[in-house]
C-alpha atoms as a PDB file:
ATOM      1  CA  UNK A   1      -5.210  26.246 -29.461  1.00  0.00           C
ATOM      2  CA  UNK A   2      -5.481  24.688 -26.029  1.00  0.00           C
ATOM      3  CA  UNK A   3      -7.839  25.610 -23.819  1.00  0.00           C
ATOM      4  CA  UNK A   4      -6.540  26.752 -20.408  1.00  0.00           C
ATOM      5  CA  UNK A   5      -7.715  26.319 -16.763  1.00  0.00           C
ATOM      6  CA  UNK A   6      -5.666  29.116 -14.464  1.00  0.00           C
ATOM      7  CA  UNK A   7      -6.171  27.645 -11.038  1.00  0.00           C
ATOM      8  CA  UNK A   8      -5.673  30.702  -8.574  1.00  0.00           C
ATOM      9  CA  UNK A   9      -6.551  33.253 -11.219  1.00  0.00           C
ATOM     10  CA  UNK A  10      -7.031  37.458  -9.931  1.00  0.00           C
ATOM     11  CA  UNK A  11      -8.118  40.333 -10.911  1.00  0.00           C
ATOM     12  CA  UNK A  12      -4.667  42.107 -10.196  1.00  0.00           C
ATOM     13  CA  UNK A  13      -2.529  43.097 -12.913  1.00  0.00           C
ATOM     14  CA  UNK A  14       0.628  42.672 -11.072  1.00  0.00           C
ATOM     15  CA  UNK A  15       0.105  38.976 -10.642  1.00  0.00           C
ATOM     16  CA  UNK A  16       2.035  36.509 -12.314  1.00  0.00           C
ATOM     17  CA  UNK A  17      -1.731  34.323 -12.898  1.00  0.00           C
ATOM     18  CA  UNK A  18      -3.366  37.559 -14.471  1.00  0.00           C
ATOM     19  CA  UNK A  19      -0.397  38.047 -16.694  1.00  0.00           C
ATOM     20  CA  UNK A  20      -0.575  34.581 -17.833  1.00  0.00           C
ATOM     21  CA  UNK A  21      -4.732  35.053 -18.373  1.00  0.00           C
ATOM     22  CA  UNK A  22      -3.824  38.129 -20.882  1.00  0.00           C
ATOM     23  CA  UNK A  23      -0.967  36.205 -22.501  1.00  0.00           C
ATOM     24  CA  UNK A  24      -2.894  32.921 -23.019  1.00  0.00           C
ATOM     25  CA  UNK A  25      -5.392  35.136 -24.619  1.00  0.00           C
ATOM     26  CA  UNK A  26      -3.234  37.164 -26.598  1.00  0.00           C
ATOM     27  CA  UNK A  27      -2.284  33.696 -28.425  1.00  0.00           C
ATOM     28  CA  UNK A  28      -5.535  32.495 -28.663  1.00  0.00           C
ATOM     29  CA  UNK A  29      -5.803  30.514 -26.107  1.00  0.00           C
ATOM     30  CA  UNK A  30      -9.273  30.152 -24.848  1.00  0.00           C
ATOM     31  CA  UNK A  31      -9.425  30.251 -20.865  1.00  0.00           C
ATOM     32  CA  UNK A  32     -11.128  29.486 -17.809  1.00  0.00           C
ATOM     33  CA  UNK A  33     -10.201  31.605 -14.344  1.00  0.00           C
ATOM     34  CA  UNK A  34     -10.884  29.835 -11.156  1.00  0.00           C
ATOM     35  CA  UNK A  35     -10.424  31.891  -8.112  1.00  0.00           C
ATOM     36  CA  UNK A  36     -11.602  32.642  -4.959  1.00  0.00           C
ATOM     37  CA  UNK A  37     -13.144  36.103  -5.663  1.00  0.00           C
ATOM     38  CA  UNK A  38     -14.700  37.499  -8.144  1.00  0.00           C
ATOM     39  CA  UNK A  39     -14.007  39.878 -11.286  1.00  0.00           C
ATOM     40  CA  UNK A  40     -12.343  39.436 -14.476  1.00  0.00           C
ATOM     41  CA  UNK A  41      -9.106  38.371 -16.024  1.00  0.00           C
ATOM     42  CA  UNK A  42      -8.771  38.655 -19.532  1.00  0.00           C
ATOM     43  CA  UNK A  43     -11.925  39.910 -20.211  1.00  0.00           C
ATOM     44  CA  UNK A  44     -13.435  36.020 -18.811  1.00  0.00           C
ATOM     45  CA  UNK A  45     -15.295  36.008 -15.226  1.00  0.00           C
ATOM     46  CA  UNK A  46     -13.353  34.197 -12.720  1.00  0.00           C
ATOM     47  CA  UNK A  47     -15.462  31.635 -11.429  1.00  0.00           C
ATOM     48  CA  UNK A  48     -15.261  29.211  -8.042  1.00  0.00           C
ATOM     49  CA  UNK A  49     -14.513  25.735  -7.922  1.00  0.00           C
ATOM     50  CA  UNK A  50     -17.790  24.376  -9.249  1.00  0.00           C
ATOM     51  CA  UNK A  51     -18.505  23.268 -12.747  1.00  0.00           C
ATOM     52  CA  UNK A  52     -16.244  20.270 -14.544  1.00  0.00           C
ATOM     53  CA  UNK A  53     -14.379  21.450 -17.522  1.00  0.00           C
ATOM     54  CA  UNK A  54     -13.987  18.275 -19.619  1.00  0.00           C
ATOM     55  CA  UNK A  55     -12.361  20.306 -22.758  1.00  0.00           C
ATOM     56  CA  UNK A  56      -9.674  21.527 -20.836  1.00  0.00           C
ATOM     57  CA  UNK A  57      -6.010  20.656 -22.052  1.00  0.00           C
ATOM     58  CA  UNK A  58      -3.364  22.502 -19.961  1.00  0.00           C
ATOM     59  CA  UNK A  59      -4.124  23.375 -16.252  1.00  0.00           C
ATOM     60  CA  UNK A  60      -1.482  26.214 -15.680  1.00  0.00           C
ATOM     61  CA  UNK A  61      -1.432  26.089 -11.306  1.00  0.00           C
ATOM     62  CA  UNK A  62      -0.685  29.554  -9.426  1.00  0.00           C
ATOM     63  CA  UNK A  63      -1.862  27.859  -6.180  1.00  0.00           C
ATOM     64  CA  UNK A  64       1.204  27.514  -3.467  1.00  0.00           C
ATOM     65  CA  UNK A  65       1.286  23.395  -2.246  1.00  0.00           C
ATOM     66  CA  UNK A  66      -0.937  23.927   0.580  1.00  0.00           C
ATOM     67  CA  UNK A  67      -3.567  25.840  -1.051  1.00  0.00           C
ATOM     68  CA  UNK A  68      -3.671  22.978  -4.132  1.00  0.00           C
ATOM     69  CA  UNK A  69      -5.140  19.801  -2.107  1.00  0.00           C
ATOM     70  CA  UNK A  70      -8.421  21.146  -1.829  1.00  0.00           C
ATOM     71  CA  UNK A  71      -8.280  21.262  -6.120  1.00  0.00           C
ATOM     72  CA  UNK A  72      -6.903  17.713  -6.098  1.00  0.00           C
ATOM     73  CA  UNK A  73     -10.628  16.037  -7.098  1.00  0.00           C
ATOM     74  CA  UNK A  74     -11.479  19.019  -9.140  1.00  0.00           C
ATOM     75  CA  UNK A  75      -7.976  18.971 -11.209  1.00  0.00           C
ATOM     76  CA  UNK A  76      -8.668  15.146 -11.066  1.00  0.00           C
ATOM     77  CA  UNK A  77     -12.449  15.344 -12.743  1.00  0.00           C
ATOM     78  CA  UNK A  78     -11.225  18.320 -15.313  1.00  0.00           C
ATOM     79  CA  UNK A  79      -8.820  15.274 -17.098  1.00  0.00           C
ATOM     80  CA  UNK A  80      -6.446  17.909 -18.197  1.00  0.00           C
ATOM     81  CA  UNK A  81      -3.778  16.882 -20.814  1.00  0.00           C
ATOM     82  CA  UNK A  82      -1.081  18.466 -18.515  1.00  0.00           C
ATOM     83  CA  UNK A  83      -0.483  20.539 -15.293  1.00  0.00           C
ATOM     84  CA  UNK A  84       2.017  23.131 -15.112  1.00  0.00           C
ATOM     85  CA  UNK A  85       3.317  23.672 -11.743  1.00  0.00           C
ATOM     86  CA  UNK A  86       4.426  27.464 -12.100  1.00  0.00           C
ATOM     87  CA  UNK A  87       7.634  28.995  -9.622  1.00  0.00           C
ATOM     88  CA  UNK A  88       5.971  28.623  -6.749  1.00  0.00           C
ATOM     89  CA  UNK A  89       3.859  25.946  -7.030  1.00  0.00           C
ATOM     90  CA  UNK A  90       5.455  23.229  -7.393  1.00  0.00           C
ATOM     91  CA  UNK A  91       3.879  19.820  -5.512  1.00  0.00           C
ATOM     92  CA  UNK A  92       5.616  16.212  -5.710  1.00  0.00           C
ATOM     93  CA  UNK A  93       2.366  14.438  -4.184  1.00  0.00           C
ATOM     94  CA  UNK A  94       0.077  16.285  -6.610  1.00  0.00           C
ATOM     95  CA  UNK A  95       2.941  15.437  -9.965  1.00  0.00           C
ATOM     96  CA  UNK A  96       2.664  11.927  -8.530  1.00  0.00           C
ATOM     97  CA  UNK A  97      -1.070  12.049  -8.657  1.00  0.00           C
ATOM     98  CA  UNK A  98      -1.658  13.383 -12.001  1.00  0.00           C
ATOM     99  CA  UNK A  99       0.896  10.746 -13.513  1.00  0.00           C
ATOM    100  CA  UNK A 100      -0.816   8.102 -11.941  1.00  0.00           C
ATOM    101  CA  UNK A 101      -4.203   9.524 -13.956  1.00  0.00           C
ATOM    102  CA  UNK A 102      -2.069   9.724 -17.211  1.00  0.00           C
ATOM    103  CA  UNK A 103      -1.754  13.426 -16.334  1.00  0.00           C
ATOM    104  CA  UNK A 104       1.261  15.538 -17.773  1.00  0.00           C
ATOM    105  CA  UNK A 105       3.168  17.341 -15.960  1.00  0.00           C
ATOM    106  CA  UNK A 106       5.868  20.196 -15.890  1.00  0.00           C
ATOM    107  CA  UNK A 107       7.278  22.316 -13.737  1.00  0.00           C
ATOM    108  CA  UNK A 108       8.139  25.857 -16.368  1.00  0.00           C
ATOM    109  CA  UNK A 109       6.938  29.214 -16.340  1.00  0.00           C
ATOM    110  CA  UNK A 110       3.196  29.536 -18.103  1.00  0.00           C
ATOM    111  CA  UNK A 111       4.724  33.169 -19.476  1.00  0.00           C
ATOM    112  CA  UNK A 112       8.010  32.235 -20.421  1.00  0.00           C
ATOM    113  CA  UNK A 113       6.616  28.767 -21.992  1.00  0.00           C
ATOM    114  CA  UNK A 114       4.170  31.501 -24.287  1.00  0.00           C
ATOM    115  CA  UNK A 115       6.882  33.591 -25.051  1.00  0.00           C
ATOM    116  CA  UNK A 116       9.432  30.909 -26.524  1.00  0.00           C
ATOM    117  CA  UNK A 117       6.401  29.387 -28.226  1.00  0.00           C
ATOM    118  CA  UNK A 118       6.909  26.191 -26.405  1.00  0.00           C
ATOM    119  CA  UNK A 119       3.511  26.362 -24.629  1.00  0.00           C
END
């Protein structure tokens, strides 16, 4: 299973990042929420920027460009396998970034990536 950072995680169901939390674990996918309020997703506490996740493998990014470069040294420090840069969030400076650190990346859907089983 690969453990999952949601970057712009919420409480609300009709969000494409708290669908994503309750498919991830539906699979089995162990997950961290980061977020700027509080609450749940998933059943797991989302949590502000603040503690380094070294275990993580697959950031999945529900940020929009400009809301991402504050996550840059965070995303950075995590040493994610791969970033997936969901509709909407795509970033060119950020792709270039994470290649440059060995860092994965894809631009795909988190939910449609589940439900093929190509995640």
């Amino acid at each position: 299973m690969k453990k999952t950072l949601i970057l712009g995680a919420s409480t609300n169901p009709s969000r494409y990042s708290n669908k994503a939390a309750n498919m991830l674990h539906k699979h089995g996918h162990a997950i961290v929420n980061i977020g700027l309020s509080g609450g749940e997703a998933a059943g797991v506490a989302i949590e502000k920027k603040g503690e380094i996740y070294t275990d993580i493998d697959t950031v999945t990014m529900y940020l929009s460009e400009p809301n991402q470069k504050e996550y840059y040294d965070y995303i950075l420090a995590t040493k994610p396998k791969r970033i997936i840069f969901n509709p909407g969030a795509e970033n060119s400076a950020l792709e270039q970034l994470a290649m440059e650190h060995g860092i994965k990346t894809e631009r795909a859907c988190t939910l449609v990536l589940l439900s093929t089983g190509q995640f």
